[in-house]
N, C-alpha and C. Protein backbone atom coordinates (compact mmCIF):
# COMPACT_ATOMS: atom_id res chain seq x y z
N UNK A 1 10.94 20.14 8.78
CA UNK A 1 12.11 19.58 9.41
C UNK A 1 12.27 18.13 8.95
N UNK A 2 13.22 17.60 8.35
CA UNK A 2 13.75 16.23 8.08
C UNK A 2 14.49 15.46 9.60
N UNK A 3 14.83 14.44 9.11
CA UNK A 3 15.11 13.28 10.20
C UNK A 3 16.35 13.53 10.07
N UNK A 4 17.19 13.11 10.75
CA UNK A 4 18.56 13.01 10.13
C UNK A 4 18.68 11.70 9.66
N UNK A 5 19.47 11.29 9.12
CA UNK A 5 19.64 9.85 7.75
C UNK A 5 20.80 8.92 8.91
N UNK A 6 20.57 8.03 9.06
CA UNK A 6 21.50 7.01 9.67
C UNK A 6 22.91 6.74 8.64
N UNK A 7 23.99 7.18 9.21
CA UNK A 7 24.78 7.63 8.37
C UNK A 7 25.49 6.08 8.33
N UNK A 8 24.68 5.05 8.97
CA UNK A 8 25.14 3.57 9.00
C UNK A 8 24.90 2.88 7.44
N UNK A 9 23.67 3.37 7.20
CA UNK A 9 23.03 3.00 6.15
C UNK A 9 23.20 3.70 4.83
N UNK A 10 23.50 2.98 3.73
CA UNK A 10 23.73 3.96 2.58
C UNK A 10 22.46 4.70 2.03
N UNK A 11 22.58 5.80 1.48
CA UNK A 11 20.66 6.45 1.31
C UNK A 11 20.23 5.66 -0.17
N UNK A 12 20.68 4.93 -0.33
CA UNK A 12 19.65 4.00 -1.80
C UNK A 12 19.81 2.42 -1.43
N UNK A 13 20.72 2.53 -0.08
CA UNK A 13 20.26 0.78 0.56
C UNK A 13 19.16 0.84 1.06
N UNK A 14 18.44 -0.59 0.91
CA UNK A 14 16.92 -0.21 1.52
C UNK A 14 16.72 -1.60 2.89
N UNK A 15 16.25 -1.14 4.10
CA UNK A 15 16.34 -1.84 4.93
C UNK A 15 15.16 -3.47 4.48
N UNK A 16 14.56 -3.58 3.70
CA UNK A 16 13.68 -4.03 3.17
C UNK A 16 14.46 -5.40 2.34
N UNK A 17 14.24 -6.63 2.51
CA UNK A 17 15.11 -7.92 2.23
C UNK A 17 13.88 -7.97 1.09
N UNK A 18 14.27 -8.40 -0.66
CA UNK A 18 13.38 -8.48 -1.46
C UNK A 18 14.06 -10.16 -1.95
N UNK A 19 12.69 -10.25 -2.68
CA UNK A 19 11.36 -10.47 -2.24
C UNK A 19 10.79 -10.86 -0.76
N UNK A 20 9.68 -9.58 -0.78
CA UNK A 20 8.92 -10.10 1.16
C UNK A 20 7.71 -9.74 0.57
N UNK A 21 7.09 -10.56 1.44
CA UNK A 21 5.43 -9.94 1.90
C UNK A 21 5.40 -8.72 2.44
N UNK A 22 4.77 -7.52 1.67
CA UNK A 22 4.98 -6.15 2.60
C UNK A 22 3.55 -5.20 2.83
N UNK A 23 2.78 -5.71 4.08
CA UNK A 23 1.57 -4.69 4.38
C UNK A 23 1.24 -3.45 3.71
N UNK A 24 0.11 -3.43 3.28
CA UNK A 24 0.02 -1.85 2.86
C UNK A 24 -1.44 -1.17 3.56
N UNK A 25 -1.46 -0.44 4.28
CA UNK A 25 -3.05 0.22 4.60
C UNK A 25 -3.11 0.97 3.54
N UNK A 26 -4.83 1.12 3.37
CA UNK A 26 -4.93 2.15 2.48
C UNK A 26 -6.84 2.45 3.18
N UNK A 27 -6.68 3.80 2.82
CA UNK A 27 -7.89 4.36 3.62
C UNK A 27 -8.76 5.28 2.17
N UNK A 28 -9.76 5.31 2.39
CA UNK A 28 -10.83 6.14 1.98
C UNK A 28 -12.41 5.91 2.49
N UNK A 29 -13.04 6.92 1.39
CA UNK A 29 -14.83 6.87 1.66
C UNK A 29 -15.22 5.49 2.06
N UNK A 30 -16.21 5.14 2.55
CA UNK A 30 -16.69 3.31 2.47
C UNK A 30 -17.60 3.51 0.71
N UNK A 31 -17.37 3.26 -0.30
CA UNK A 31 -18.25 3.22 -1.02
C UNK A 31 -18.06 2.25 -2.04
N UNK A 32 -18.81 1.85 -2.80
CA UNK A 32 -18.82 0.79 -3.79
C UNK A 32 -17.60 1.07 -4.82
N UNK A 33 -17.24 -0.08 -4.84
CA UNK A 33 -15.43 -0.42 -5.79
C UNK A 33 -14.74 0.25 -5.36
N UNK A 34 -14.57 0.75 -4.12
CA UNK A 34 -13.24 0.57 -3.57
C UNK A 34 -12.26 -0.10 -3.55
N UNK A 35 -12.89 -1.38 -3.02
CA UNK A 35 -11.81 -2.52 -2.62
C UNK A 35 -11.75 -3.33 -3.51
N UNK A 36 -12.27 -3.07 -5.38
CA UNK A 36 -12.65 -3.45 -6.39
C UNK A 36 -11.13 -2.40 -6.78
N UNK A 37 -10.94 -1.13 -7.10
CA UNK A 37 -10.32 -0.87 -7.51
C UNK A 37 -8.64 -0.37 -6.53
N UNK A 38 -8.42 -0.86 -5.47
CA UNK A 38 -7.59 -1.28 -4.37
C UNK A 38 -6.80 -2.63 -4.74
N UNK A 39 -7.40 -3.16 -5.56
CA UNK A 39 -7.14 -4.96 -5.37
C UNK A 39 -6.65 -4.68 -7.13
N UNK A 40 -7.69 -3.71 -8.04
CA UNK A 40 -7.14 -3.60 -9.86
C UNK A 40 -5.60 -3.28 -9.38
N UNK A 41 -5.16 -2.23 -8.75
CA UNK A 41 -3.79 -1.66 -8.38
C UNK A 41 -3.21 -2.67 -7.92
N UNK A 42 -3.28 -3.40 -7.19
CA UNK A 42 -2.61 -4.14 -6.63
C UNK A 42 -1.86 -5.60 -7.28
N UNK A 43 -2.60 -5.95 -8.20
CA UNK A 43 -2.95 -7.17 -9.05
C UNK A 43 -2.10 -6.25 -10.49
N UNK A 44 -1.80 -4.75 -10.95
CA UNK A 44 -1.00 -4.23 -11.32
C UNK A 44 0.90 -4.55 -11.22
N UNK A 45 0.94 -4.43 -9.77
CA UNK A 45 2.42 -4.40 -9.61
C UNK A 45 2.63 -5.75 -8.68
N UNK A 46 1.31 -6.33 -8.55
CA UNK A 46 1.56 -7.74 -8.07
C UNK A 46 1.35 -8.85 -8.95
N UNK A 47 1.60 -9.33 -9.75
CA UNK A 47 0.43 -10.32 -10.60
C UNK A 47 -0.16 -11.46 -9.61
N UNK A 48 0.63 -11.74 -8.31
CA UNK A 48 0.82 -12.93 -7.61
C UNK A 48 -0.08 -12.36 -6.60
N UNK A 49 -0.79 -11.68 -6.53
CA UNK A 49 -1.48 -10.86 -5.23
C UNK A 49 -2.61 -11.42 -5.12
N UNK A 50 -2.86 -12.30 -3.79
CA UNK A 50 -4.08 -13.21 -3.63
C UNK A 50 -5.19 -11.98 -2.91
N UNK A 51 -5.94 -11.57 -3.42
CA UNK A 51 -7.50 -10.82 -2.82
C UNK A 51 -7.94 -11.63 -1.97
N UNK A 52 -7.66 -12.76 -1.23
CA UNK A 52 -8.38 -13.35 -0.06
C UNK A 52 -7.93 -12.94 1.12
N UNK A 53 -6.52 -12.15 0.72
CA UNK A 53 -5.81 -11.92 2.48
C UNK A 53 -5.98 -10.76 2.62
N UNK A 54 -6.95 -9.49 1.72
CA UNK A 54 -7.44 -8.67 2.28
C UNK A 54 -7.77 -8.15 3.39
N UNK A 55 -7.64 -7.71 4.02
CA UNK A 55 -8.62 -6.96 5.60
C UNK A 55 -8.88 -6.00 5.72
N UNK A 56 -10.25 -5.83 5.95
CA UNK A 56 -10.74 -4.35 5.90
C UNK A 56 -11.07 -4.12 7.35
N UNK A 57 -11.06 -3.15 7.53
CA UNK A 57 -11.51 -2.36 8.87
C UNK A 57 -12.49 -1.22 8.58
N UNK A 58 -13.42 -0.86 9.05
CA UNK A 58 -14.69 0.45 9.23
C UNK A 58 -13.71 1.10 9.76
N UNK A 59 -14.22 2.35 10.03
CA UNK A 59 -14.54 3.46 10.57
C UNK A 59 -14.84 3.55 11.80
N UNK A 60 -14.96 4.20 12.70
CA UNK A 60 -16.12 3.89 14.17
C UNK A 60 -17.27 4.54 13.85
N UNK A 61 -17.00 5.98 12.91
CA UNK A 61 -18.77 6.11 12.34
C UNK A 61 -19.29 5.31 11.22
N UNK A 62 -18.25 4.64 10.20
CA UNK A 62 -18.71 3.76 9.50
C UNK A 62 -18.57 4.82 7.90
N UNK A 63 -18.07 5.85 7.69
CA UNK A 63 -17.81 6.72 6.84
C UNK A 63 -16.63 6.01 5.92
N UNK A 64 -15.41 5.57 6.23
CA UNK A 64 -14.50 5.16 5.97
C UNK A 64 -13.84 3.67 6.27
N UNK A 65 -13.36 3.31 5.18
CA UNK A 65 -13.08 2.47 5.04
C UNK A 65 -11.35 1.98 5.12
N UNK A 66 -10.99 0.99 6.17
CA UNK A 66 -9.64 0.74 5.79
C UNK A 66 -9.22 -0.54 5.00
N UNK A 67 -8.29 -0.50 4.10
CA UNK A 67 -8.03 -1.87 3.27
C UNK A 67 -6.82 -1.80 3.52
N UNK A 68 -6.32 -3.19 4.25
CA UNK A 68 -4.76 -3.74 4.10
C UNK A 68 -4.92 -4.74 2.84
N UNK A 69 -3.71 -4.73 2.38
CA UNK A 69 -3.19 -5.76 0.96
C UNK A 69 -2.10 -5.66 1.67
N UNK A 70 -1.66 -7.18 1.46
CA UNK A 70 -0.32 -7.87 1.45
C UNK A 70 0.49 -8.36 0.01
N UNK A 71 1.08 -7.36 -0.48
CA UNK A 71 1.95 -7.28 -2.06
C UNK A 71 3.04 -7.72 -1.89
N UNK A 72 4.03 -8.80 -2.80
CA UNK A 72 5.14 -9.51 -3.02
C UNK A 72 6.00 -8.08 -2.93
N UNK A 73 6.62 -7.66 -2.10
CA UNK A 73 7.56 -6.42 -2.75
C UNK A 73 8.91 -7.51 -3.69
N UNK A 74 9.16 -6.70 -4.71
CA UNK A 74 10.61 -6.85 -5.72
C UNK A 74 11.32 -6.21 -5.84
N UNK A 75 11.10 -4.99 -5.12
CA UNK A 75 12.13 -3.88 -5.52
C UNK A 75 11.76 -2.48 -4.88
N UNK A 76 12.27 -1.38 -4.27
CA UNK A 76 11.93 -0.34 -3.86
C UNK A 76 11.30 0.36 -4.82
N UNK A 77 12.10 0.28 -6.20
CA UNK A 77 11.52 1.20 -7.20
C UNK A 77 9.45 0.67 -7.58
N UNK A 78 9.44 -1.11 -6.61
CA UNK A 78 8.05 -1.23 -7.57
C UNK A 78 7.00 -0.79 -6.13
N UNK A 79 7.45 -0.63 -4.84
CA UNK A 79 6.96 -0.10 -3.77
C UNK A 79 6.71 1.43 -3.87
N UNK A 80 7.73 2.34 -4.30
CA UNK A 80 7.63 3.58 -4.39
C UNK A 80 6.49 3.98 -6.21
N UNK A 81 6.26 2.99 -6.58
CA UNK A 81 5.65 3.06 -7.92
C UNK A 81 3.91 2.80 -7.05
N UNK A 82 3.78 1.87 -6.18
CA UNK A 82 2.64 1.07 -6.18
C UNK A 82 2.23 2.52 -5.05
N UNK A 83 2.69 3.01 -4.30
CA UNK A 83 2.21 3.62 -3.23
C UNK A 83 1.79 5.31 -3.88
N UNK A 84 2.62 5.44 -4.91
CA UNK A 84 2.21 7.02 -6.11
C UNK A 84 1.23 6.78 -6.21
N UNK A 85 0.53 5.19 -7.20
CA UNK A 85 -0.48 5.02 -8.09
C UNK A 85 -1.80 5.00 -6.90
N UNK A 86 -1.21 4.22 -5.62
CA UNK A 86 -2.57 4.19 -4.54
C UNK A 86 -2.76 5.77 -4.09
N UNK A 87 -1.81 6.44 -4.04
CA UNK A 87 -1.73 7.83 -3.42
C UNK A 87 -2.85 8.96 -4.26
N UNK A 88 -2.46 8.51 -5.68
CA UNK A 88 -3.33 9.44 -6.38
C UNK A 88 -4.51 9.04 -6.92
N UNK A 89 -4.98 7.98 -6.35
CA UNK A 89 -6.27 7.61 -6.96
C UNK A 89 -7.41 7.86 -6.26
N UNK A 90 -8.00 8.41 -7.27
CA UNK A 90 -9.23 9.55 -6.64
C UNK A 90 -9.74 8.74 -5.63
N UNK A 91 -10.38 7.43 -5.57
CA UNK A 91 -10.94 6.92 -3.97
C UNK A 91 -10.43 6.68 -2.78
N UNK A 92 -8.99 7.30 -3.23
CA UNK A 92 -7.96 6.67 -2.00
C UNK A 92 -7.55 7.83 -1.00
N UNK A 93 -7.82 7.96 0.29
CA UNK A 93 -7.58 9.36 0.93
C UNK A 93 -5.99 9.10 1.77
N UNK A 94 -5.95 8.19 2.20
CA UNK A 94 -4.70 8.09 2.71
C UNK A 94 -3.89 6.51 2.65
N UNK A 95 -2.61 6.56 1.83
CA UNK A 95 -1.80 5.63 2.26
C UNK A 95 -0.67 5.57 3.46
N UNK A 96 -0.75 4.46 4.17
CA UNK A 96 0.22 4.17 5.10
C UNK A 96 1.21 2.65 4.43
């Protein structure tokens, strides 16, 4: 079942004012270069992407790992590009 589309809004306007600072979670295993190769992607479609404003969050068993990055968005097309490349990368189990 789909949403219905706000017929206010055109469907390739994007509610999103560019350039912004735009949160990204990203979840997987807790294991070594994760947040090594979380930050390569990121530093991809960001060049300007500072790795200090990282935040990670555990798990409550400590299995998984969460990483927020804060990326310059420029464009929907480089958001819908950056969230494919986090989506399919083998250490990455879920983007939000």
């Amino acid at each position: 079942m789909s949403l219905p589309l706000n017929p206010d809004i055109p469907r390739n306007e994007s509610l999103i004012e560019y350039p912004s600072l735009f949160p990204i979670k990203v979840m997987g295993l807790k294991v070594d270069g994760l947040v090594h190769a979380i930050t390569h992607v990121a530093h991809q479609f960001d060049p300007t992407f500072d790795a200090s404003t990282i935040e990670l969050r555990e798990s409550k068993g400590g299995k998984y790992l969460g990483v927020t990055i804060t990326v310059t968005a420029t464009s929907r097309e480089q958001l819908d590009e950056l969230y494919r490349t986090l989506s399919t990368h083998p250490m990455v189990k879920v983007v939000l």
